[in-house]
C-alpha atoms as a PDB file:
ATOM      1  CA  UNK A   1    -206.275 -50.069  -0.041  1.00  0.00           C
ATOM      2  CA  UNK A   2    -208.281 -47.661   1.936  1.00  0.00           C
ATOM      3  CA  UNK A   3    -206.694 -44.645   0.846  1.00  0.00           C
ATOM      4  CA  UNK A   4    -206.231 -45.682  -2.766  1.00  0.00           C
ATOM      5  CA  UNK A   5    -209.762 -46.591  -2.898  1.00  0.00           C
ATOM      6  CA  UNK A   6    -210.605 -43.431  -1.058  1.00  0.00           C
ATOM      7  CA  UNK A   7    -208.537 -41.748  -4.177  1.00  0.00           C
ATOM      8  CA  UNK A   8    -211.149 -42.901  -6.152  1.00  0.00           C
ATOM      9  CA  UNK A   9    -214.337 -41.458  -4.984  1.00  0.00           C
ATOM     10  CA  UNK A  10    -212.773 -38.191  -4.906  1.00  0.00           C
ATOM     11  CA  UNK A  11    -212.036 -38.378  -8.744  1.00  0.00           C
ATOM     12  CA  UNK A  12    -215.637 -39.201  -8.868  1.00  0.00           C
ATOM     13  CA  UNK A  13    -216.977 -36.369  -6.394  1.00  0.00           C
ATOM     14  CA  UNK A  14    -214.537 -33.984  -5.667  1.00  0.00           C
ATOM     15  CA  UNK A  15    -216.561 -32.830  -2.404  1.00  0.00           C
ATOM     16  CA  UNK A  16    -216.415 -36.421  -0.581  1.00  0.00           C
ATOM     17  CA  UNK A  17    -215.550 -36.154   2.798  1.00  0.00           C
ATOM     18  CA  UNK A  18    -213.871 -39.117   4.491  1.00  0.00           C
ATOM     19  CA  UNK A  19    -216.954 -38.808   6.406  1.00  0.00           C
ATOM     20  CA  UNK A  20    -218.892 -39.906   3.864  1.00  0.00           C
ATOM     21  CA  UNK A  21    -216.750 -42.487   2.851  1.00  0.00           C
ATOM     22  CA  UNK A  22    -216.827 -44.314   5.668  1.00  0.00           C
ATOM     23  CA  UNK A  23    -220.581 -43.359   5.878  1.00  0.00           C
ATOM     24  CA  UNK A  24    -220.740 -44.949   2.267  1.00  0.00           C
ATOM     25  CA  UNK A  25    -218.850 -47.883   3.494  1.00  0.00           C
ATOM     26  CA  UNK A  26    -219.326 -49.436   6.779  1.00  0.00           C
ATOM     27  CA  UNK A  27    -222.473 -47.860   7.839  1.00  0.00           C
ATOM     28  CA  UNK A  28    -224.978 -49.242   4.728  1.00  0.00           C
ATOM     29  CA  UNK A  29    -224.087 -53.033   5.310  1.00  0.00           C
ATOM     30  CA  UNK A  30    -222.646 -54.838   1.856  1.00  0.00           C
ATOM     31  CA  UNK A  31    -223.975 -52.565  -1.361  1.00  0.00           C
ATOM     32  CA  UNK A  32    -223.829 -54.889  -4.196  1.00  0.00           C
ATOM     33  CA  UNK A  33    -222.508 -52.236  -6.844  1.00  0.00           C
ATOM     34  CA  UNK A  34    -220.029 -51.408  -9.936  1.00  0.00           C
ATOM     35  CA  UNK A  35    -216.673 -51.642  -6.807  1.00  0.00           C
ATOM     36  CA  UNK A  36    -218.198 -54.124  -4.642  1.00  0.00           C
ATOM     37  CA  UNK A  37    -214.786 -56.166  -4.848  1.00  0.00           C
ATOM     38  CA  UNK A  38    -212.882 -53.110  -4.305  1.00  0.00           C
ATOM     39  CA  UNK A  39    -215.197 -52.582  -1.294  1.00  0.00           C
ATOM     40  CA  UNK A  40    -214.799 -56.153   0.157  1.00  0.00           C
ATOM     41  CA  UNK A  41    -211.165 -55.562   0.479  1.00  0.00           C
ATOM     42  CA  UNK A  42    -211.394 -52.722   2.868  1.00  0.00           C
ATOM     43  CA  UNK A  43    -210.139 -52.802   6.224  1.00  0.00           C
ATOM     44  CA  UNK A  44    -212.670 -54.495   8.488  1.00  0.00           C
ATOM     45  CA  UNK A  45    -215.379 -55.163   5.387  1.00  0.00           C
ATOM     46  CA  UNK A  46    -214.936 -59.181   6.210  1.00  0.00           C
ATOM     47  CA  UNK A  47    -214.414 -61.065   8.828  1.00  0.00           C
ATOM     48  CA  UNK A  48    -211.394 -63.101   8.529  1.00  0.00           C
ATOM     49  CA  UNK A  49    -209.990 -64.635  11.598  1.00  0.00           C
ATOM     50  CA  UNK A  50    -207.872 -67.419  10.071  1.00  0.00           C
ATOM     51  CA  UNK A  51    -204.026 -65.435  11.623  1.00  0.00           C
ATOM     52  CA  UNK A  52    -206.044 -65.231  15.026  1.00  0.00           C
ATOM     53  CA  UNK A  53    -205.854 -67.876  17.282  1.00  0.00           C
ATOM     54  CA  UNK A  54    -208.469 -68.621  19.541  1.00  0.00           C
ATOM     55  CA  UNK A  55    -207.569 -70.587  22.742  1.00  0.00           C
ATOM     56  CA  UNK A  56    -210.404 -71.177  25.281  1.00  0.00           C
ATOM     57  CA  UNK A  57    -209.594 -72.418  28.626  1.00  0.00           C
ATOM     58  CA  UNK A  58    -212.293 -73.501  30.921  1.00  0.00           C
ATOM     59  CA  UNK A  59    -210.804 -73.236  34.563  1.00  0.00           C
ATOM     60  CA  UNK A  60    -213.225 -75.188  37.018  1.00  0.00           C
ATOM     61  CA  UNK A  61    -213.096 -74.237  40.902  1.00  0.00           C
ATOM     62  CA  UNK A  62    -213.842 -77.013  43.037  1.00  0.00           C
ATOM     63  CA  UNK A  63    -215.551 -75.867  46.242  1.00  0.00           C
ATOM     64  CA  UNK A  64    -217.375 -77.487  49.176  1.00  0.00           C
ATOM     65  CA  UNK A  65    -221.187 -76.419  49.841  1.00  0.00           C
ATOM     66  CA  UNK A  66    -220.621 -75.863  53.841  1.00  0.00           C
ATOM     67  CA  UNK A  67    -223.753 -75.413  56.105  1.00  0.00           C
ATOM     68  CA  UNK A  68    -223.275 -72.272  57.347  1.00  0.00           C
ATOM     69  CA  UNK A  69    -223.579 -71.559  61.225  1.00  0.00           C
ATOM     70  CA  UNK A  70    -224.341 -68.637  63.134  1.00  0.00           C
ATOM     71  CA  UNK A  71    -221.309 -66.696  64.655  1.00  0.00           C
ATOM     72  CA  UNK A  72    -223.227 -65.842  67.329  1.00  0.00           C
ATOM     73  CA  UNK A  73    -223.270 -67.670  70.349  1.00  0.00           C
ATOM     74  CA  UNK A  74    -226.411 -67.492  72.685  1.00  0.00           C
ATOM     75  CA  UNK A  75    -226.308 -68.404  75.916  1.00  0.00           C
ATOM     76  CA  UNK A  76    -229.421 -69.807  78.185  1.00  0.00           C
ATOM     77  CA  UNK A  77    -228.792 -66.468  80.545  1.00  0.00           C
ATOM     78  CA  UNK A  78    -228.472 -63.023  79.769  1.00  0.00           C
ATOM     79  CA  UNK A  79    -226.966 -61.052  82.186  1.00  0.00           C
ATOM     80  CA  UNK A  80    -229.171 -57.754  82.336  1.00  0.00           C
ATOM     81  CA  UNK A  81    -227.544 -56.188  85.551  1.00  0.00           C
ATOM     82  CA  UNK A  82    -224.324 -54.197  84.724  1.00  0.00           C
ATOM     83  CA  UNK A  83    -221.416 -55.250  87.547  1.00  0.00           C
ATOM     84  CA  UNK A  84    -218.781 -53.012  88.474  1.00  0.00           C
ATOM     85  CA  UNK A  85    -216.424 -55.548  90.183  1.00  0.00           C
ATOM     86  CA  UNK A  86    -213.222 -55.815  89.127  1.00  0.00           C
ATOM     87  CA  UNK A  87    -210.793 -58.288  90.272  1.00  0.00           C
ATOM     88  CA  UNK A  88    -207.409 -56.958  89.038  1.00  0.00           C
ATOM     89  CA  UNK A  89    -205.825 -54.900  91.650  1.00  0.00           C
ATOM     90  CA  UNK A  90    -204.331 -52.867  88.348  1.00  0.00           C
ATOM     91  CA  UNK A  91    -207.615 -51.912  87.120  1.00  0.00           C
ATOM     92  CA  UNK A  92    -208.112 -50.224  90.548  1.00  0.00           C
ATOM     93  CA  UNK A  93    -206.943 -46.982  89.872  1.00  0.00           C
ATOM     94  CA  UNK A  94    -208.531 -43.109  89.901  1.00  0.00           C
ATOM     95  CA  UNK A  95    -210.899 -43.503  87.205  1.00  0.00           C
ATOM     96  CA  UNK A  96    -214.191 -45.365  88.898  1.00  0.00           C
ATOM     97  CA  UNK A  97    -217.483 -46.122  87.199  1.00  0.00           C
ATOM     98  CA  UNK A  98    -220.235 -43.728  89.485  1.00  0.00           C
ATOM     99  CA  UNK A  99    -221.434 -44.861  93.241  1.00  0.00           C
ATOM    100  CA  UNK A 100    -224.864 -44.930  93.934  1.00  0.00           C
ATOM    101  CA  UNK A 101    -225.664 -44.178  97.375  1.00  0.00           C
END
């Protein structure tokens, strides 16, 4: 129908661009004039959405509100001196943290 109707116009005005047509068409809202039924069968001129099935599903998450802790934990005592001792004879070997005489 678009092209036929398209056909048309152009007997009308010869220099109608498809443009124009469309300008004519879909960008002026509904023009109540001599081919408005002609217009209200072009593509996308009414909304019909009777072959279109429309399925909503709702899908619901179920969740539990948790208090939420700190993964820190502090302790009563920091430790602010830095100790070199190491227990593991293995971790004795030829790399030592500096002496201080």
């Amino acid at each position: 129908m678009l092209f036929i109707h398209y056909a048309q116009h152009l007997e009308e005005d010869s220099t109608m661009t498809v443009a124009q047509f469309f300008d004519m068409h879909y960008m002026h809202g509904i023009v109540f004039d001599e081919d408005y039924e002609q217009d209200m069968q072009l593509p996308f001129k009414t909304f019909d959405f009777s072959p279109l099935p429309v399925f909503v599903f709702q899908h619901y998450k179920e969740f539990d509100i948790i208090k939420k802790t700190s993964p820190f934990i502090i302790k009563d005592k920091i430790n602010t001196s830095y100790s070199f001792y190491l227990s593991d004879a293995k971790l004795k070997g030829i790399f030592h943290p500096p002496k201080f005489s």
